[in-house]
C-alpha atoms as a PDB file:
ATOM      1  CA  UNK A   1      81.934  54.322  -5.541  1.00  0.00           C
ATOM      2  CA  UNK A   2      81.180  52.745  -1.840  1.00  0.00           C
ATOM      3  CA  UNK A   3      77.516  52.771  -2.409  1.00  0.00           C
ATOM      4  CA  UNK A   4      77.937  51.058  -6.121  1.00  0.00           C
ATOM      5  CA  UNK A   5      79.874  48.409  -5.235  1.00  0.00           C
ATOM      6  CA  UNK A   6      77.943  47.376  -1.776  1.00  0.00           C
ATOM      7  CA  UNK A   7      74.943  47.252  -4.054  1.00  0.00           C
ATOM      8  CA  UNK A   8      76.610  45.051  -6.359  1.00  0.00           C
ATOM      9  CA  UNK A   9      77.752  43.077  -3.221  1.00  0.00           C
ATOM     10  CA  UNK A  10      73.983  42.944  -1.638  1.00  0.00           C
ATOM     11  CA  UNK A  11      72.650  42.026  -4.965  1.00  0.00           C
ATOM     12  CA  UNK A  12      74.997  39.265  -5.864  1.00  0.00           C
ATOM     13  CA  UNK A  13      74.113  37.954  -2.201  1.00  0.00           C
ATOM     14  CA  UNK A  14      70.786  38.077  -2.932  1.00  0.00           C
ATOM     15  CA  UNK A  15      70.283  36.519  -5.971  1.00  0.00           C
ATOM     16  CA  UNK A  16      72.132  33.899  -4.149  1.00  0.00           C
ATOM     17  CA  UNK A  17      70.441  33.315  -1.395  1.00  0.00           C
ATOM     18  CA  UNK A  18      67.267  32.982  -3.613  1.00  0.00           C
ATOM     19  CA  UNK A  19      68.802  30.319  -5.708  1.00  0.00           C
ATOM     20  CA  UNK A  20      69.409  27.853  -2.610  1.00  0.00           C
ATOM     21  CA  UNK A  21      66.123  28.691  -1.331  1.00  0.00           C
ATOM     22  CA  UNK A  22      64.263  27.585  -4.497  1.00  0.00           C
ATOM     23  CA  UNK A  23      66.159  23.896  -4.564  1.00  0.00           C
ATOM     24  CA  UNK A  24      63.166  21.496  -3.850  1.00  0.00           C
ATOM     25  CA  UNK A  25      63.999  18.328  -1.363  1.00  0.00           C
ATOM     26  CA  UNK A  26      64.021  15.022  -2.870  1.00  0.00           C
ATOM     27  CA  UNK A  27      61.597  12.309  -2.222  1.00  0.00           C
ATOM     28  CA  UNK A  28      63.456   9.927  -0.770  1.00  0.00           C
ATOM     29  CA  UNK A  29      60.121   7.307   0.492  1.00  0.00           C
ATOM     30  CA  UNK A  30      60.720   4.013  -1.571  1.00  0.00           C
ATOM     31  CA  UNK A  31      57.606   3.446  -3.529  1.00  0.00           C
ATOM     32  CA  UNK A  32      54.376   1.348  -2.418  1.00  0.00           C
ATOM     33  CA  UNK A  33      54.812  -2.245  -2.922  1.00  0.00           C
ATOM     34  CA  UNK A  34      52.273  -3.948  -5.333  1.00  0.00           C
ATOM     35  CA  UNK A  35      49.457  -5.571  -3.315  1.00  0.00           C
ATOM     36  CA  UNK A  36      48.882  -8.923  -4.908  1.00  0.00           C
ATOM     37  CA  UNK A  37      45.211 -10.253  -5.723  1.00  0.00           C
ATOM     38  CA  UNK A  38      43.729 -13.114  -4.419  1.00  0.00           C
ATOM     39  CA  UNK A  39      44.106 -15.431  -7.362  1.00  0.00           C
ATOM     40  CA  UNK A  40      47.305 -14.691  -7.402  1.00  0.00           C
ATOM     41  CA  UNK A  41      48.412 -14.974  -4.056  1.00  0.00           C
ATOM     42  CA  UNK A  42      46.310 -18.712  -4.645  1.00  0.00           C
ATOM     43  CA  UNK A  43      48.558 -19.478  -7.547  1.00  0.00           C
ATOM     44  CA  UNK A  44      52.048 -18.431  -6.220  1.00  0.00           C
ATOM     45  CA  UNK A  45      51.173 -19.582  -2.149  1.00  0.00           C
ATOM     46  CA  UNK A  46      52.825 -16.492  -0.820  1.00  0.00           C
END
């Protein structure tokens, strides 16, 4: 009955420890700012 439940107990760790390591980080980096042709820089003088 020892051997049962420490497998149970391994397993359930385990599956556990797989589940956080699959979590995938999140891309925080603000995206690229839209460069700004030259007709249009012309037209609003920035």
């Amino acid at each position: 009955m020892k051997s049962a439940s420490r497998i149970v107990i391994l397993s359930l760790f385990a599956i556990g420890l797989a589940a956080c390591a699959t979590q995938a980080q999140q891309d925080l980096t603000p995206p690229a700012s839209k460069r700004l042709d030259a007709k249009t820089t012309l037209e609003t003088r920035r």
